[in-house]
Protein backbone atom coordinates (compact mmCIF):
# COMPACT_ATOMS: atom_id res chain seq x y z
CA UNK A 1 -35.80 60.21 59.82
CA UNK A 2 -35.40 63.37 61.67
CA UNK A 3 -33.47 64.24 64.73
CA UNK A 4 -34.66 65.88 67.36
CA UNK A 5 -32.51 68.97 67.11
CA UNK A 6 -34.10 69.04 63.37
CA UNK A 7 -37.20 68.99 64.43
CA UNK A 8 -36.44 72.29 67.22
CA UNK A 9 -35.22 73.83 63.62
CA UNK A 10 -31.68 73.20 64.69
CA UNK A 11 -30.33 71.95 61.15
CA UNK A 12 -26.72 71.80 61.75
CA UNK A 13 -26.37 69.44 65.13
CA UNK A 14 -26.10 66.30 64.04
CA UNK A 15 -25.90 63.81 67.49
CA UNK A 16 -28.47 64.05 70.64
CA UNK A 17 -27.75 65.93 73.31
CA UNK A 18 -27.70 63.64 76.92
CA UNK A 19 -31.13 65.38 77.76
CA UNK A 20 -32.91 64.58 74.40
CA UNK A 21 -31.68 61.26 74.24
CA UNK A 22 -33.23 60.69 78.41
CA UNK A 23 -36.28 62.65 77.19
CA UNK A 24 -36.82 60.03 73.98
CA UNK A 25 -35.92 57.04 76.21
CA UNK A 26 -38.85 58.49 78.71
CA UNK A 27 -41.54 58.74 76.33
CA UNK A 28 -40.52 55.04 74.58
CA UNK A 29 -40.82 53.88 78.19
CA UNK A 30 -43.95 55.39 78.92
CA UNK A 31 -45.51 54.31 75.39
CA UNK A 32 -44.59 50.44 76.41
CA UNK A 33 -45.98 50.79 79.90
CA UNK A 34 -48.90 52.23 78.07
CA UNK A 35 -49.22 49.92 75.12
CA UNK A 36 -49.11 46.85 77.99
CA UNK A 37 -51.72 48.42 79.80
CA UNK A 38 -54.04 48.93 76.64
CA UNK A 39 -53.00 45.15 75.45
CA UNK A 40 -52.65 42.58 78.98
CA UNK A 41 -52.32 39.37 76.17
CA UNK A 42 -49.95 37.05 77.72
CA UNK A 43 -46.21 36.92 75.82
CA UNK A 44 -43.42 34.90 75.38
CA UNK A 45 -41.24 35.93 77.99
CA UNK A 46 -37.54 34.84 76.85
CA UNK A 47 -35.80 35.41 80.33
CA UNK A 48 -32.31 34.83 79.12
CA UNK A 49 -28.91 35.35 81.26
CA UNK A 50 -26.19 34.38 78.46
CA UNK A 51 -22.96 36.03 77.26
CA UNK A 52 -22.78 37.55 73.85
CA UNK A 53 -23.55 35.80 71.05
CA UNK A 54 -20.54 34.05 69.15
CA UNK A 55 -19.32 36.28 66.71
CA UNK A 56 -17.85 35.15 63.45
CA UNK A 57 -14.11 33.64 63.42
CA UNK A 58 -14.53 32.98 66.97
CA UNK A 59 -12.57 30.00 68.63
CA UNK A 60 -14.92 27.15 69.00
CA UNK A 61 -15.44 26.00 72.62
CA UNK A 62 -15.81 27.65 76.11
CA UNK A 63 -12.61 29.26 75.91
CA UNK A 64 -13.65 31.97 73.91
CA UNK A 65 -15.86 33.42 76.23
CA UNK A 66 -15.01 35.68 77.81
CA UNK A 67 -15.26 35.78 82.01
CA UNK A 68 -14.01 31.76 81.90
CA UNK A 69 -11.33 33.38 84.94
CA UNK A 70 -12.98 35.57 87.07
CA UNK A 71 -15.55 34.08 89.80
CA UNK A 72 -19.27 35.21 89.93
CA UNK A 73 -20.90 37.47 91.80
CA UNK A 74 -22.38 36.43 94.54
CA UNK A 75 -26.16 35.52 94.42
CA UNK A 76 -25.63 35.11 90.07
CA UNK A 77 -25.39 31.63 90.86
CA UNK A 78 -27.09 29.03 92.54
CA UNK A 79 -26.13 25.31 93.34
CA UNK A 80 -27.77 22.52 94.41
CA UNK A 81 -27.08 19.04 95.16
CA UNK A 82 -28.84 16.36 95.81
CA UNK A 83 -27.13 12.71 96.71
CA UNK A 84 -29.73 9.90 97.37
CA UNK A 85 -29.79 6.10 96.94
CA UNK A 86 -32.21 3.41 97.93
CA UNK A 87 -32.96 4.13 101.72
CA UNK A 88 -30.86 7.73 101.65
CA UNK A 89 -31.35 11.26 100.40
CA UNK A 90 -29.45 14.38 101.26
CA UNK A 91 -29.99 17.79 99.55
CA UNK A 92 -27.73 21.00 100.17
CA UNK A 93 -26.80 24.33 98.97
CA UNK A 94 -23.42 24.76 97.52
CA UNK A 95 -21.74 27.72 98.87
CA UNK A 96 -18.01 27.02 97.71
CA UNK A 97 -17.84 25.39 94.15
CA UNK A 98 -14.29 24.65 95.09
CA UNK A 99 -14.67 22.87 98.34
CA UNK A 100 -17.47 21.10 96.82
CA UNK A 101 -15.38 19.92 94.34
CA UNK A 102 -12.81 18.59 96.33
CA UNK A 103 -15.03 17.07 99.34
CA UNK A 104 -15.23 13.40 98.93
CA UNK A 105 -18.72 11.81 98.13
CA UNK A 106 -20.80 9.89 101.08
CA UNK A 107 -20.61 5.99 100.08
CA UNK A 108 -24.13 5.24 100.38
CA UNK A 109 -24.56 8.45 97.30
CA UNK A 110 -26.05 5.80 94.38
CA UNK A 111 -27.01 8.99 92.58
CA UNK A 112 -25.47 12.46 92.22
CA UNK A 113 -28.02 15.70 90.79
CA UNK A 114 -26.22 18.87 90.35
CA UNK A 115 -28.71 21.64 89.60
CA UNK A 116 -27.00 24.45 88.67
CA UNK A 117 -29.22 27.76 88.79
CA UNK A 118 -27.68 30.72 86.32
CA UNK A 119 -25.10 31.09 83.69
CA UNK A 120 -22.00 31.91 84.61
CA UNK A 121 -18.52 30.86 82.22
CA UNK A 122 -16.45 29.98 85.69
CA UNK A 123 -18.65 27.66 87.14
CA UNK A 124 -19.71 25.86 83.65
CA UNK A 125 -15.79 25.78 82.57
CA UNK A 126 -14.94 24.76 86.72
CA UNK A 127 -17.43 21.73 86.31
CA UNK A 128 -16.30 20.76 82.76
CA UNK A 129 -12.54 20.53 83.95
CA UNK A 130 -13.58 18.27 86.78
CA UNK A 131 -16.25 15.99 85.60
CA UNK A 132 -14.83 16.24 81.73
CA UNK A 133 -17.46 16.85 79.42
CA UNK A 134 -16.50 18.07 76.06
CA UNK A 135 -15.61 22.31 75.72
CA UNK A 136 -17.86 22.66 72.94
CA UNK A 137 -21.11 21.12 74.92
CA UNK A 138 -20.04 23.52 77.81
CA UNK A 139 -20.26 26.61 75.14
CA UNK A 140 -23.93 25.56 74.17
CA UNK A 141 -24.78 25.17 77.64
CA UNK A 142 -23.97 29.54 77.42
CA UNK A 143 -24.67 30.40 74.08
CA UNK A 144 -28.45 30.23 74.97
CA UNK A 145 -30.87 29.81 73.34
CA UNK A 146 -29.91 26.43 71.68
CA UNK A 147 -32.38 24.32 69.63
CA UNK A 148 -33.52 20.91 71.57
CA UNK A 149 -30.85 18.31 70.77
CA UNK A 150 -29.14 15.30 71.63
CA UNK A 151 -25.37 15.50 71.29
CA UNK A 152 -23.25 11.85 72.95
CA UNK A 153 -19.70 12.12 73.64
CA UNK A 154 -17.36 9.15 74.86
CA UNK A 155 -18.26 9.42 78.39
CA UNK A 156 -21.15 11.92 78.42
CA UNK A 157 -24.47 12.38 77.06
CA UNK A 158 -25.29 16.12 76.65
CA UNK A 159 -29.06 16.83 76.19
CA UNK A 160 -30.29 20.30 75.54
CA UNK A 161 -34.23 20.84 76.55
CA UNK A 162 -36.53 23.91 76.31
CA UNK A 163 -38.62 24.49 79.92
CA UNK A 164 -41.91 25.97 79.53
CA UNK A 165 -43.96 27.58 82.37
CA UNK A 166 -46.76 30.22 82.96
CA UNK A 167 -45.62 33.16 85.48
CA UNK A 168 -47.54 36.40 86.08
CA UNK A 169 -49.65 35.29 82.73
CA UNK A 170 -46.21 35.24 80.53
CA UNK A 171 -45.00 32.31 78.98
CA UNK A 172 -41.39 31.47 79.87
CA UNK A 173 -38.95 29.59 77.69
CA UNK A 174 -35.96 28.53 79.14
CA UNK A 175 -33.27 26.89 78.27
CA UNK A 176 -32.50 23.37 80.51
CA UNK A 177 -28.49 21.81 79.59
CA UNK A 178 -28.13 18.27 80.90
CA UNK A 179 -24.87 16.02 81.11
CA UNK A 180 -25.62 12.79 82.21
CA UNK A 181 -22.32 10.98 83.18
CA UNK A 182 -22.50 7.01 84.67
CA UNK A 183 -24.23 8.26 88.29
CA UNK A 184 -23.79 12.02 88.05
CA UNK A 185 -26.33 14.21 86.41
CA UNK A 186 -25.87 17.98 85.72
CA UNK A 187 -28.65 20.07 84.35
CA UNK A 188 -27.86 23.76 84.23
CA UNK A 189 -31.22 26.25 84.15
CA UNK A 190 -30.78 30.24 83.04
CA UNK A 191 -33.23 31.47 86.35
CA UNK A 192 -33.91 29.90 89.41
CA UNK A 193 -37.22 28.12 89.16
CA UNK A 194 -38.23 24.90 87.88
CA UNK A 195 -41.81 22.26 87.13
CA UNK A 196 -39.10 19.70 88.93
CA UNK A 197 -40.65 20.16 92.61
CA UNK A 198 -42.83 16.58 92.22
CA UNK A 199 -39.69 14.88 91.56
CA UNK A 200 -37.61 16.31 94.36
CA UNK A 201 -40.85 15.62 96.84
CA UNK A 202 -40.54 11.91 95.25
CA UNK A 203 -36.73 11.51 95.98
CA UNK A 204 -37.52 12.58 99.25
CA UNK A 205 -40.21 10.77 100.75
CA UNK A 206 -40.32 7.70 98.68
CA UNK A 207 -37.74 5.25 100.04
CA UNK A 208 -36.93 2.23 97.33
CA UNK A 209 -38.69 3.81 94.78
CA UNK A 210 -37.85 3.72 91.28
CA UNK A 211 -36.41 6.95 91.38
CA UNK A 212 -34.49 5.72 93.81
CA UNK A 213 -32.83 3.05 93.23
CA UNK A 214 -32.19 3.31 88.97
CA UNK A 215 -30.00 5.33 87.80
CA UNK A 216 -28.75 8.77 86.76
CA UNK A 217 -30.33 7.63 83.56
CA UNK A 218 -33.75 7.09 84.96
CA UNK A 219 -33.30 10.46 86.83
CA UNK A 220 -32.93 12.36 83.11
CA UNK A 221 -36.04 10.06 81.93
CA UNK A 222 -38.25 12.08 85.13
CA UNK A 223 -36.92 15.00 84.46
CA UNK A 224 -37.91 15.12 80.89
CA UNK A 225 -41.17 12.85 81.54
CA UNK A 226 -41.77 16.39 84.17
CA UNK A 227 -41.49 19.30 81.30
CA UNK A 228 -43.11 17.13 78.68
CA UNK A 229 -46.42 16.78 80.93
CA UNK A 230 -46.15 20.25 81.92
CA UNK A 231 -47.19 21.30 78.67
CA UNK A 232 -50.60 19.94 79.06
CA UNK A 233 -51.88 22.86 81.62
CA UNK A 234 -49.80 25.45 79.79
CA UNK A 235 -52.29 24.40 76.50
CA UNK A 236 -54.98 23.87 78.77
CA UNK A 237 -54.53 27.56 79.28
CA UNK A 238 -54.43 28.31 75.92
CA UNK A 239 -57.55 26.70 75.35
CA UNK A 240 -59.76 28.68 77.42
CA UNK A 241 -57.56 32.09 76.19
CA UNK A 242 -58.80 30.49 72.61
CA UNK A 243 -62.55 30.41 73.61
CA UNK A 244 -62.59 33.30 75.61
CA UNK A 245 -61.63 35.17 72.17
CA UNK A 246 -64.36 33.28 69.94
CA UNK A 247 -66.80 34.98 72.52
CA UNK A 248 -65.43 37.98 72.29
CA UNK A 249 -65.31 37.55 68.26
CA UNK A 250 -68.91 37.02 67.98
CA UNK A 251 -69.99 39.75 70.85
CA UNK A 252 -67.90 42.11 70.03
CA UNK A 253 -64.91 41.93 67.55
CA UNK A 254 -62.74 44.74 67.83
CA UNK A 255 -59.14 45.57 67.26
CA UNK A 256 -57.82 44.79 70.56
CA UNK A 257 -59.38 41.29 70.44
CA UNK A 258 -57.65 40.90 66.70
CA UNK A 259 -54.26 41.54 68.40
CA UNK A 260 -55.06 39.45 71.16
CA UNK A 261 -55.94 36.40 68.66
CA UNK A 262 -52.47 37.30 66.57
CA UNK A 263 -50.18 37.14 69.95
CA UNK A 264 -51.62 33.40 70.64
CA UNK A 265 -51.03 32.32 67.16
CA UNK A 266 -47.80 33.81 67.46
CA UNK A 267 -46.52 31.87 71.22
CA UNK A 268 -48.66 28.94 69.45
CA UNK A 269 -45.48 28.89 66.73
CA UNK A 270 -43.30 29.08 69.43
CA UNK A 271 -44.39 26.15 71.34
CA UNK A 272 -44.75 24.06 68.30
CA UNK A 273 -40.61 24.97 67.45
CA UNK A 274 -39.92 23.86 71.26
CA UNK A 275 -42.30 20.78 71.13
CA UNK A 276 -41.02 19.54 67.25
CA UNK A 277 -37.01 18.65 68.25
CA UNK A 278 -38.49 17.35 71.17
CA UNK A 279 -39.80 14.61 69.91
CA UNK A 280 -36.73 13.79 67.79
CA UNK A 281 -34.75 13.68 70.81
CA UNK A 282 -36.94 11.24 72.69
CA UNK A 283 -36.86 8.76 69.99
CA UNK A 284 -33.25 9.37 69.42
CA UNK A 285 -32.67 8.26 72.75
CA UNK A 286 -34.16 5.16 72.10
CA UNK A 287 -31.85 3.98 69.77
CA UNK A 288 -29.42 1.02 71.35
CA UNK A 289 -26.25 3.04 70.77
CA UNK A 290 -27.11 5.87 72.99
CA UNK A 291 -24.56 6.48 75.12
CA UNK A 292 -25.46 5.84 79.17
CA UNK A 293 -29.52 4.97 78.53
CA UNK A 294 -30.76 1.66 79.77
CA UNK A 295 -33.07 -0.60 78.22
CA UNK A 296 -35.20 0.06 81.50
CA UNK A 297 -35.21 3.65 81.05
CA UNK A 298 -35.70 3.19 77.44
CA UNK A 299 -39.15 1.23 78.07
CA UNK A 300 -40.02 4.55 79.81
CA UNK A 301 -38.92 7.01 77.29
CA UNK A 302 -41.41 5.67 75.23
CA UNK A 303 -43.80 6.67 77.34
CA UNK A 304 -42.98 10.31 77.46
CA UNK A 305 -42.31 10.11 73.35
CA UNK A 306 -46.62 9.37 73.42
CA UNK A 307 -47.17 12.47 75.82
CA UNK A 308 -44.60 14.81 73.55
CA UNK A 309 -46.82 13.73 70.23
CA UNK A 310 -50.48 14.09 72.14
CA UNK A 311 -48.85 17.50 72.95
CA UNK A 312 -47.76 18.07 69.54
CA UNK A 313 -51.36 17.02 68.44
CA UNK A 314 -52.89 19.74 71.24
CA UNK A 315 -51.12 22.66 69.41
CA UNK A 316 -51.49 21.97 66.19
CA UNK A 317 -55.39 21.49 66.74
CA UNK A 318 -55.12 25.23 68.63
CA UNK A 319 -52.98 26.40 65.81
CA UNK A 320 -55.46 25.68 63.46
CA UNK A 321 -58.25 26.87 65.82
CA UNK A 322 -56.73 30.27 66.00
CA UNK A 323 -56.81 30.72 62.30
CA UNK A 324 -60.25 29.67 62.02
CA UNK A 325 -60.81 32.14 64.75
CA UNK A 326 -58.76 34.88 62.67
CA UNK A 327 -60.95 34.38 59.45
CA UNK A 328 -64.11 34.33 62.04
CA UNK A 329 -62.98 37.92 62.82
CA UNK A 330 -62.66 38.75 59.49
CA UNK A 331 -65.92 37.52 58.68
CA UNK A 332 -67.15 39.48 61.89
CA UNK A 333 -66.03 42.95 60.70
CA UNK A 334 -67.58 42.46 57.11
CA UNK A 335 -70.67 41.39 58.51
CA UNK A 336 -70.18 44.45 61.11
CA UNK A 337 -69.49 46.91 58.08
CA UNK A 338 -72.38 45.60 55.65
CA UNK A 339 -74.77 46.38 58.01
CA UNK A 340 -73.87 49.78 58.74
CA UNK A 341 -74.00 50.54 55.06
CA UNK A 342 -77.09 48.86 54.60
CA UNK A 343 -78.58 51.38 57.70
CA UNK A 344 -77.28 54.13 55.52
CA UNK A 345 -78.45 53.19 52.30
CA UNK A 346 -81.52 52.91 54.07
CA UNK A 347 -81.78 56.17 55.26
CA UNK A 348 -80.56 57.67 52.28
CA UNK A 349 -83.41 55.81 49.96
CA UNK A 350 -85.94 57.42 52.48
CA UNK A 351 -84.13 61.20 51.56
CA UNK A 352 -83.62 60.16 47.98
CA UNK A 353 -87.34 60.75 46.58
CA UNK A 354 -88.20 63.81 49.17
CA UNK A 355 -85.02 65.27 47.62
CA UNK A 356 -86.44 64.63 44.16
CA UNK A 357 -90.16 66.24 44.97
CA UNK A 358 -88.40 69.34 46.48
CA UNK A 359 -85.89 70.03 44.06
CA UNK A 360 -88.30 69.68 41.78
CA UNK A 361 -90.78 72.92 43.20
CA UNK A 362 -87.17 74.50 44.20
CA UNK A 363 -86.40 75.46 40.68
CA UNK A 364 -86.94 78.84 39.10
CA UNK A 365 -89.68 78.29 36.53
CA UNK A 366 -92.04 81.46 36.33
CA UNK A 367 -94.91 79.53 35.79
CA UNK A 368 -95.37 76.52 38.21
CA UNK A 369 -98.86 75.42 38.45
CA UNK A 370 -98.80 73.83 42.50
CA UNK A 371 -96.76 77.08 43.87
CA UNK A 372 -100.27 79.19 43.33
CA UNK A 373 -102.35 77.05 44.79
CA UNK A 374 -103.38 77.78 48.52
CA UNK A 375 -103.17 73.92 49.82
CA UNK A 376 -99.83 73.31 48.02
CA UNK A 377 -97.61 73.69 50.62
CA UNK A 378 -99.58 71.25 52.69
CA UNK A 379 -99.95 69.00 49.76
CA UNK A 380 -96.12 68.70 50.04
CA UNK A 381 -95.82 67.85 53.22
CA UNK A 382 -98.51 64.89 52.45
CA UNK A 383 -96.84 63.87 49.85
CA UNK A 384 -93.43 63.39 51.65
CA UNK A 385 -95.13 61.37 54.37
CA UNK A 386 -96.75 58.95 51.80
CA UNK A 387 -93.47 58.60 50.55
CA UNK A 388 -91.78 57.72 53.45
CA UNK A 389 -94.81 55.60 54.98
CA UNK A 390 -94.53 53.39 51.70
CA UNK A 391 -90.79 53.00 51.58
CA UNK A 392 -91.06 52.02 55.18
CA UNK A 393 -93.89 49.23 54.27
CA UNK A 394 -91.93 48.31 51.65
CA UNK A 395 -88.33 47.67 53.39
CA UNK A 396 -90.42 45.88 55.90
CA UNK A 397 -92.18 43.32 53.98
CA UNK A 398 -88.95 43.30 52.16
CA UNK A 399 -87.28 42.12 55.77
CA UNK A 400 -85.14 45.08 55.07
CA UNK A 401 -85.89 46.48 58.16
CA UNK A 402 -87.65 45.96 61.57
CA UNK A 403 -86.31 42.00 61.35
CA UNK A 404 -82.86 40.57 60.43
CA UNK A 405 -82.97 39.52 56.96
């Protein structure tokens, strides 16, 4: 590939000059904002805030990331936390993860939720050293993203989920870490912004409610149950995107709507490789032997395992919708192309014997017996229209023209 001092016939440079290089980064920047304007298809938006990725030979665990020492920014992260029981509920910003730490907890607190809002190695590795959760669960919860899983340790269950939302007509995939200890659950998001806001309405107003007054257990089981059903509108969504383009297929099929089908088969994919471990996780947790899960929140885990597979069932029924739509298309365009060449064939059969009749008194014969004659020339023009007035009779009885064949 050329450089561009090659291309200003400057053979010999061989590295960008500062102004090239913010020249080239202009244009690429204007193509995208260009190429987004020619193509508004919603996209999968992977809004991620995570270190580097581990690099080979790397010490396992949270240690080897790097910024474990030094103390966020301010505004990087954001903590809540919410202590309710029974007849009590109390929800508060963190503003000192120190003094939090080291506060004692109010007595009537059945339930502890730590939401954690951003990815930052000194408040993960801060929390880990006090509530003790294992240093290589803490290094998932930054090496984002993570497949879904289910990982128990002796004292802690650490579930990994993947959030899905609409925003600004992008699909957003985020990564949701989750240590459930025996009262105290921590779930740690990569933005702010959640589909939890039912469940935090719930713990409010709803005094000796089941949410309540089980556990930190039945707290996960909501909090799951909550970005399990919020799949449903996001494939609603992708329903109507999937009709809307069948219309558009059979009106007017044309490039755009091609890439438009492509992108949804494409974040289609991605929602089935978010929804699959899913499922293995909820019936995981069903097992006896999992670590911190009642048999009450079990019974409701079930439950959500029926929503994840009716979800599974959604997009696989859209997945295969799309590529029916995609050979539709395809169909579309040959039908599109064969009767454009059939217009032309048309027209050229009507040019093909007029062509014949004038080549034929176009030669250079001495003697041609029509060329004397003082009504030949009008004779010609006769004979053309007969010609053309029977080929048209003829491709119209044929349904060749004048009516779709």
């Amino acid at each position: 590939m050329k450089t561009i001092a090659e291309t200003n016939g400057i053979s010999h440079a061989r590295k960008l000059t500062v102004e090239a290089m913010l020249h080239l980064a202009h244009r690429v920047d204007r193509l995208g904002q260009l190429v987004g304007v020619a193509i508004p298809l919603p996209g999968l938006g992977l809004r991620q805030a995570a270190p580097a990725p581990e690099k080979p030979g790397d010490t396992p665990g949270i240690e080897s990331i790097s910024g474990v020492t030094h103390r966020p920014v301010e505004g990087r992260v954001r903590m809540t936390c919410i202590d309710y029981g029974p007849e009590n509920m109390e929800s508060r910003e963190v503003t000192s993860l120190e003094g939090f730490l080291g506060e004692p907890r109010p007595s009537w607190s059945k339930v502890r939720w730590i939401k954690i809002d951003g990815l930052d190695p000194y408040t993960v590795d801060s929390l880990r050293r006090h509530f003790g959760f294992h240093t290589l669960a803490a290094e998932d919860v930054l090496r984002v993203p993570q497949r879904p899983k289910i990982e128990a340790y002796e004292r802690t269950l650490f579930v990994v989920l993947r959030m899905l939302r609409l925003e600004g007509g992008h699909l957003l995939d985020e990564q949701v870490s989750c240590f459930l200890l025996e009262d105290v659950l921590l779930t740690f998001q990569e933005t702010q912004g959640d589909v939890w806001e039912p469940i935090r309405q719930r713990l409010l107003k709803q005094q000796n409610s089941r949410l309540r007054v089980n556990g930190a257990a039945y707290l996960l089981y909501a909090l799951m149950d909550s970005v399990v059903d919020h799949c449903f509108p996001l494939l609603e969504s992708y329903g109507e995107l999937l009709e809307v383009v069948e219309k558009e297929i059979f009106e007017r099929p044309s490039e755009r709507v091609h890439q438009r089908l492509h992108t949804l088969k494409r974040e289609l994919s991605a929602l089935r490789r978010v929804i699959w471990p899913m499922r293995d996780i909820l019936t995981e947790l069903q097992r006896d032997e999992t670590v911190g899960i009642t048999q009450t929140v079990k019974t409701y885990l079930r439950d959500v395992h029926d929503h994840a597979v009716q979800v599974m069932d959604i997009v696989e029924t859209h997945r295969e919708m799309a590529a029916g739509l995609n050979e539709l298309y395809m169909s579309a365009v040959s039908n599109r192309m064969n009767e454009v060449m059939k217009v032309l064939t048309i027209m050229a059969s009507f040019f093909i014997p007029l062509t014949f009749v004038a080549g034929i008194y176009g030669m250079n014969f001495d003697y041609i017996p029509e060329l004397k004659w003082r009504y030949g020339y009008a004779a010609f023009w006769v004979a053309c229209l007969l010609i053309t007035f029977g080929l048209g009779v003829f491709f119209f009885r044929k349904g060749w023209v004048g009516r779709r064949s």
